[in-house]
Protein backbone atom coordinates (compact mmCIF):
# COMPACT_ATOMS: atom_id res chain seq x y z
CA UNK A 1 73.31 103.83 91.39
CA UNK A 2 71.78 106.90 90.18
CA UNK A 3 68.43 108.63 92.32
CA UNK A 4 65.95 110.64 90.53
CA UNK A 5 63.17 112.80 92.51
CA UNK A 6 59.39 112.11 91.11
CA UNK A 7 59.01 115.80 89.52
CA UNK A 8 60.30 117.42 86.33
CA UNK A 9 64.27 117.54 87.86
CA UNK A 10 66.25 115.27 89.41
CA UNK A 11 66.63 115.77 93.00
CA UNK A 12 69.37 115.18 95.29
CA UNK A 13 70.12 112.11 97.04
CA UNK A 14 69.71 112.06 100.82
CA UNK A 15 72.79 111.32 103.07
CA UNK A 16 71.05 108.10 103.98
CA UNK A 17 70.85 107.44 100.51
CA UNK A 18 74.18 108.78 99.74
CA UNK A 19 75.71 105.98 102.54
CA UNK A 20 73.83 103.43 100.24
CA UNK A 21 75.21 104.36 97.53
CA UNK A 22 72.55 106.57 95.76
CA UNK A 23 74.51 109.51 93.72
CA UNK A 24 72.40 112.28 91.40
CA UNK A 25 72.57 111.70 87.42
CA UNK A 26 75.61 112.86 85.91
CA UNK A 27 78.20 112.71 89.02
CA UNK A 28 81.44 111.59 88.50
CA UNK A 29 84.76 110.72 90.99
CA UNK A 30 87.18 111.48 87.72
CA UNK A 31 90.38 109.41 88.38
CA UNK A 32 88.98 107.82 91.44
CA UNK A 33 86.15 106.09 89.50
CA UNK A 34 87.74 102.74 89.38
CA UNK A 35 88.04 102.26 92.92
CA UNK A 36 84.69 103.40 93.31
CA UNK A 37 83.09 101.50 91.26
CA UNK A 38 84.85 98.35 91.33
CA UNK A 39 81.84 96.11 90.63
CA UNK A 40 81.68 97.32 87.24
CA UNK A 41 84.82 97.18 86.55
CA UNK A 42 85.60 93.36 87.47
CA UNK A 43 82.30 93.37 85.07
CA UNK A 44 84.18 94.80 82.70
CA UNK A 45 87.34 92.74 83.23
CA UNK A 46 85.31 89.28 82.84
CA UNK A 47 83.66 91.04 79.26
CA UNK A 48 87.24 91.47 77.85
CA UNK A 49 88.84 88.13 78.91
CA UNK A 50 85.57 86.67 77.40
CA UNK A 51 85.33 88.45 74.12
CA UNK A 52 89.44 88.12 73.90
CA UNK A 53 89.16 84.27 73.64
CA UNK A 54 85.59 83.47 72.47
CA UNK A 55 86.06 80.78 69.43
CA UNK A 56 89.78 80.10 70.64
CA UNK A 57 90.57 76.70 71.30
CA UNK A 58 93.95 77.36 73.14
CA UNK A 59 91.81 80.07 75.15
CA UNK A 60 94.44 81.76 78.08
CA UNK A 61 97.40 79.61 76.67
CA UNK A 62 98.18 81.88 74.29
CA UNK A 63 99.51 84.01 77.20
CA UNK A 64 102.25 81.34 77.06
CA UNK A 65 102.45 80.62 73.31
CA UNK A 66 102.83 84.36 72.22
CA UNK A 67 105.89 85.03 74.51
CA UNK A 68 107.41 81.56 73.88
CA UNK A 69 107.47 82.38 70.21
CA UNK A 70 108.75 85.81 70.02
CA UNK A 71 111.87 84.32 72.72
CA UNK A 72 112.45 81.43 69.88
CA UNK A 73 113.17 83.92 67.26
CA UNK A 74 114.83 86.31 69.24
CA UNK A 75 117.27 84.04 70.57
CA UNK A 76 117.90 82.16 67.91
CA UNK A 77 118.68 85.00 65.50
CA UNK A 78 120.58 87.18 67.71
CA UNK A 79 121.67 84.83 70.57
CA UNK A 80 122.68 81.96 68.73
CA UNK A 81 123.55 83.45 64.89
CA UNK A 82 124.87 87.19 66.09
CA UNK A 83 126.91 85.09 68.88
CA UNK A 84 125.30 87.59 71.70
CA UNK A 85 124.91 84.53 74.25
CA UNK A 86 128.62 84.26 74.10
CA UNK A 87 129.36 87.34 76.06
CA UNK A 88 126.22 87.53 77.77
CA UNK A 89 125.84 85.14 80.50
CA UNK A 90 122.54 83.28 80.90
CA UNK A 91 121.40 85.56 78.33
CA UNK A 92 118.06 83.50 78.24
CA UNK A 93 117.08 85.18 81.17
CA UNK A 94 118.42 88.59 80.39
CA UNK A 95 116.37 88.52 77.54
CA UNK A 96 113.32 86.98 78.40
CA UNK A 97 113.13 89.31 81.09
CA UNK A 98 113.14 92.21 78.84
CA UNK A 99 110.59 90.82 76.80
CA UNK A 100 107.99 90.40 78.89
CA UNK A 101 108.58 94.10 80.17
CA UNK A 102 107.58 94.96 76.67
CA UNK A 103 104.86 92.41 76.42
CA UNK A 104 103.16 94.27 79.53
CA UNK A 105 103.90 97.46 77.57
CA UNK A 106 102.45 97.30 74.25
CA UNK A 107 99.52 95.57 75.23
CA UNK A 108 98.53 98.00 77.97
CA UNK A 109 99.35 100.97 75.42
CA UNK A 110 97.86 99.61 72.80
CA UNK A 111 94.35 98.23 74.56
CA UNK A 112 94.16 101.09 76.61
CA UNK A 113 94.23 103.77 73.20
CA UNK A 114 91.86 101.38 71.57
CA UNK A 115 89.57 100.83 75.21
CA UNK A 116 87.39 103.90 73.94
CA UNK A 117 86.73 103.28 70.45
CA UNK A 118 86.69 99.56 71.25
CA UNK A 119 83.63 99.90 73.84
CA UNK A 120 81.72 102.44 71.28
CA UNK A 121 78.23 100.86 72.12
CA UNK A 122 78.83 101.57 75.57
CA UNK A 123 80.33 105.09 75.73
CA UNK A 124 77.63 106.23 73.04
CA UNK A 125 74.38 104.79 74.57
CA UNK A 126 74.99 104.41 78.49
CA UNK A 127 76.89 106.27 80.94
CA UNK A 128 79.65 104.24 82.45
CA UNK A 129 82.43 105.86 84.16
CA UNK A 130 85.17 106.20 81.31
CA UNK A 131 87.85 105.75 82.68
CA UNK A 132 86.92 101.90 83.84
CA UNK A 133 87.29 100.96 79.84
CA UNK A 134 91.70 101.95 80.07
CA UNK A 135 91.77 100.42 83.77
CA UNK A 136 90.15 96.98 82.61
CA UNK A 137 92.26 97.16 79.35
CA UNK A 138 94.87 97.28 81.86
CA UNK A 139 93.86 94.41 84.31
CA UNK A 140 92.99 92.14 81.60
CA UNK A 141 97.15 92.61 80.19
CA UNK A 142 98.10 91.96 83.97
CA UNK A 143 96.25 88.82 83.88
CA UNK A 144 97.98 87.66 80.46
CA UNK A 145 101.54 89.22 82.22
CA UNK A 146 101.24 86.29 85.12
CA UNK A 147 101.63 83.61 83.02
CA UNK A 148 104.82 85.11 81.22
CA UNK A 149 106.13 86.03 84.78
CA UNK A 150 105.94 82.15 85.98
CA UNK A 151 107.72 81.04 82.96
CA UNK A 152 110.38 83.90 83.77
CA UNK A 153 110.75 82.65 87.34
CA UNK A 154 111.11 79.49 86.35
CA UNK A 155 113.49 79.61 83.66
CA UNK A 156 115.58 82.07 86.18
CA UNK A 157 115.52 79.21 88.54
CA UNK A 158 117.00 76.87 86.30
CA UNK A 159 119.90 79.24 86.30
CA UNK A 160 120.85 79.08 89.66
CA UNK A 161 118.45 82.01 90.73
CA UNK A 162 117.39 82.40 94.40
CA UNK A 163 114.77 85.29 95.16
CA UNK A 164 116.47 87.89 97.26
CA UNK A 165 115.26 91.01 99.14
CA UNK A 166 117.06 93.18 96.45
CA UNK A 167 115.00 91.32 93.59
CA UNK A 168 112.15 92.30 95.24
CA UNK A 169 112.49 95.47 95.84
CA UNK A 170 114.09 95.99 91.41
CA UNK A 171 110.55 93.47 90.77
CA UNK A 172 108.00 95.87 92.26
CA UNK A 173 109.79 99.34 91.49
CA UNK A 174 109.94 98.16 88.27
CA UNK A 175 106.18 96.89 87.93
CA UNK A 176 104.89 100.19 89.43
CA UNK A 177 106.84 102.78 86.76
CA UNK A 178 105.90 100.60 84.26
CA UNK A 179 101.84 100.37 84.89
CA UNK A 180 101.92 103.97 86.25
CA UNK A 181 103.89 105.29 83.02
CA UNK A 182 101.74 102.91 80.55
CA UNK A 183 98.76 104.13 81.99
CA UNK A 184 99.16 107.62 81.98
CA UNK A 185 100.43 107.01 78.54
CA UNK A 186 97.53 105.41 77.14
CA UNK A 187 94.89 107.56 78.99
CA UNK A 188 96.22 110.24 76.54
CA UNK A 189 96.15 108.01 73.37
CA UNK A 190 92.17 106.89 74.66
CA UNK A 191 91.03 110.33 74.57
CA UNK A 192 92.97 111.41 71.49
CA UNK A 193 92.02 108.27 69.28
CA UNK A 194 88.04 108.85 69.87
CA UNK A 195 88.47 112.00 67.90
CA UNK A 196 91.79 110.76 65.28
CA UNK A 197 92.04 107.28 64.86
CA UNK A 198 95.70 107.70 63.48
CA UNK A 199 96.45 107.75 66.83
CA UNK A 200 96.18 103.60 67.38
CA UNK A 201 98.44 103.46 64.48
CA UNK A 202 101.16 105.70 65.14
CA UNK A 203 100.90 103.69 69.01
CA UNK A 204 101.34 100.28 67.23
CA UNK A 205 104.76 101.89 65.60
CA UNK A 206 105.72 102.84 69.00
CA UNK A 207 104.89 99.35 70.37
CA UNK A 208 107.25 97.71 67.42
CA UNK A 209 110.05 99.96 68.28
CA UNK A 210 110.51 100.33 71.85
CA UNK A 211 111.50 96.42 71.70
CA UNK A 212 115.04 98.16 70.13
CA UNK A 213 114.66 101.36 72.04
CA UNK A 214 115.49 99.65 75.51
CA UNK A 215 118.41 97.31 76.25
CA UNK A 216 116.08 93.47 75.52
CA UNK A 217 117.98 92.39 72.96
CA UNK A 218 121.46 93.92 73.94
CA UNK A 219 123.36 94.73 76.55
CA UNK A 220 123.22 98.34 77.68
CA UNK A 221 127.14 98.60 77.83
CA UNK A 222 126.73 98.37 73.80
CA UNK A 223 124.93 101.65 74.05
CA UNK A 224 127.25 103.44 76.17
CA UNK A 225 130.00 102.46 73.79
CA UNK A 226 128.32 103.72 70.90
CA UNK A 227 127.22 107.23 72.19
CA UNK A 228 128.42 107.77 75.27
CA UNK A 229 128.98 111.42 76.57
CA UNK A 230 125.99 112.43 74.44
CA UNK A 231 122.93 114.02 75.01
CA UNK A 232 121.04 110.78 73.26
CA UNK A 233 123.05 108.59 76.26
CA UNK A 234 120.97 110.35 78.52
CA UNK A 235 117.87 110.01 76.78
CA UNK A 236 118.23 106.78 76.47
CA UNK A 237 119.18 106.15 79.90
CA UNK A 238 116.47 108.17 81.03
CA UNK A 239 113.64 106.12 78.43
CA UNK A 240 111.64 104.54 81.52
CA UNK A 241 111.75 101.60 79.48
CA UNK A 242 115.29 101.21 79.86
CA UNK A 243 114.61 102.05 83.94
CA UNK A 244 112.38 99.23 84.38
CA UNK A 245 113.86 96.83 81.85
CA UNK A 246 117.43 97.11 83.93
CA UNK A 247 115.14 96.53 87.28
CA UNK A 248 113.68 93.15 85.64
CA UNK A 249 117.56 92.29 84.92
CA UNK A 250 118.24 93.39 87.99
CA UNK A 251 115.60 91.25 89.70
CA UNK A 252 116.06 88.03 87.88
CA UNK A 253 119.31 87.74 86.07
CA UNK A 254 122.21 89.86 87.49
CA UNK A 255 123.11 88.19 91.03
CA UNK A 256 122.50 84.62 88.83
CA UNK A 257 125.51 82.57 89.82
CA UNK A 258 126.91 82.55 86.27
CA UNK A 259 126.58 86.06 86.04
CA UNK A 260 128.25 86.84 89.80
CA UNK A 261 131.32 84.79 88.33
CA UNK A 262 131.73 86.82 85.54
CA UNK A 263 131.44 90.04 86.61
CA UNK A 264 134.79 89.69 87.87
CA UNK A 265 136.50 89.31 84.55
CA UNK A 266 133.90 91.19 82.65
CA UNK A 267 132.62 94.68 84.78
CA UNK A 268 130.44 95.88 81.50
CA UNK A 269 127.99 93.58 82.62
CA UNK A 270 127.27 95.55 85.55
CA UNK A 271 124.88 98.75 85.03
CA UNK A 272 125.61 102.19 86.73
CA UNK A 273 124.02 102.81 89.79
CA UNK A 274 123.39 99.45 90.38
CA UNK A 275 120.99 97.87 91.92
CA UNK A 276 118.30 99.88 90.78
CA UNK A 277 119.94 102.77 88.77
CA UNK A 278 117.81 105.61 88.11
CA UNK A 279 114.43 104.43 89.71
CA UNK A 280 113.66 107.60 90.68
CA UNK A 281 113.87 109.16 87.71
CA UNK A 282 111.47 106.64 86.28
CA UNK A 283 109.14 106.59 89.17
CA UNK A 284 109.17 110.51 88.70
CA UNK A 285 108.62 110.70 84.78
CA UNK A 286 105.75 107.48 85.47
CA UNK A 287 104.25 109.73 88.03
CA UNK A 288 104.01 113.04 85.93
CA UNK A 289 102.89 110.97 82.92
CA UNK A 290 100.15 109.55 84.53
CA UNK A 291 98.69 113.04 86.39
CA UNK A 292 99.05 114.75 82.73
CA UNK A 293 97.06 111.42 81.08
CA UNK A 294 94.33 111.51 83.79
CA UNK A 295 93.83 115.66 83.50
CA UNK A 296 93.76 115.24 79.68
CA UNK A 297 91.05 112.02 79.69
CA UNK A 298 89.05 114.34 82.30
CA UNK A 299 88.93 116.91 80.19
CA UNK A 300 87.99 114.95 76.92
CA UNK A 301 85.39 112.56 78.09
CA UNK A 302 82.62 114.24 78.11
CA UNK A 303 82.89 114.45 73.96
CA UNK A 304 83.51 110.59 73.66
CA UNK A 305 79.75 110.19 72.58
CA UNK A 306 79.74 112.74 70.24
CA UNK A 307 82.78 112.24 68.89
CA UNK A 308 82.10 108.08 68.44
């Protein structure tokens, strides 16, 4: 809510008024805006789920046909025809797990570059907070992630998975690098696509390759054998892709009894570091992502409606 005195400028909002609520025109909480003002946001939220699937007749189930799909295909050309489910136990799991890490990625990236541009009427004609459009971009993909997740679990179950305190633990480490990392990626691409919209583009290409990037479709033992030693080993390991793709395996398919078995004739299925490898790393890159996305959006913003 915004106060206004009755004279020619606006006039200051009481403390009274402040504990209502009442803030003076123009005054902003930067990063903390969407826990501040999280009634617009779920607003915001309920606008995108309904736009997303207005004239759909399959509506949220797509959230389960999408996934389902892209598993199909993968597992039937590479599983099944490259033979990779031979040395890969369960390897359903290990790769279903992996692609629902990069589900959650490219559709955070790519709504939040596109939550700008995408909400023009709004950034150009009101003032909203604008960094609610990237956080409800975000929200709305966790909403469509659930769905994937419970098929996941399930699946994992019919494995012979039981939930343990160490799958908890890889689960939510790897949930929070992700969305922090994501986040802090796409509040960069949000302010730089509302001046150069080659920027949703060259995101999209990012989106198609970080499914080969990060160790979904392969094991990550294949990597080490290639270029092990090198400097690319390390950025690879170090992708926070790969970090939170090895938690998911880590969470739902490594201490799978099939798996347990054979690890003892077959140690490359273990990762280094296990269980949850280079977390920290992740958690640190995620972290100094999202500070440098944040300071970059703040600093951009107030040109959105000029620049739309």
């Amino acid at each position: 809510m915004t106060a206004t005195g009755t004279g020619r400028t606006a006039r200051l909002p009481s403390r009274a008024e402040q504990a209502e609520g009442w803030r003076a025109p123009g005054q902003d909480a930067g990063w903390l805006n969407p826990i501040r003002e999280r009634f617009l946001l779920r607003l915001l939220v309920r606008k995108e789920l309904r736009v997303r699937y207005r004239g759909s007749a399959l509506g949220m189930l797509w959230s389960y046909v999408k996934p389902a799909v892209q598993f199909i295909v993968f597992y039937i050309a590479l599983g099944v025809f490259l033979q990779l489910q031979r040395d890969t136990p369960a390897y359903a799991v290990y790769l279903f797990s992996g692609i629902v890490v990069v589900n959650l990625f490219g559709e955070v990236f790519g709504n939040a570059t596109r939550s700008i541009t995408g909400n023009q009427a709004l950034v150009s004609k009101i003032y909203l907070p604008s960094e609610l459009f990237p956080w409800a971009s975000m929200i709305v993909a966790l909403v469509h992630f659930l769905p994937q997740l419970a098929v996941l679990v399930v699946g994992a179950l019919l494995f012979g998975w039981l939930p343990s305190f160490t799958a908890a633990i890889a689960f939510v480490l790897g949930i929070v690098i992700l969305v922090v990392f994501t986040m802090g990626l796409g509040m960069i691409t949000a302010a730089l696509n509302a001046a150069f919209r080659d920027v949703e583009n060259f995101v999209d290409l990012i989106v198609m390759v970080a499914t080969w990037l990060s160790p979904v479709l392969y094991r990550i033992s294949m990597v080490q054998d290639a270029i092990g030693g090198t400097v690319w080993w390390w950025l690879y390991q170090l992708n926070p892709l790969t970090i939170v793709v090895e938690l998911f395996h880590v969470a739902f398919w490594r201490y799978s009894p099939s798996v347990v078995e054979a690890v003892a004739a077959d140690p490359s299925l273990t990762a280094a570091g296990e269980p949850f490898g280079l977390w920290w790393a992740g958690l640190l890159i995620a972290a100094v992502t999202f500070v440098a996305g944040n300071v970059l959006f703040e600093r951009s913003k107030r040109r959105f409606a000029q620049e739309l």
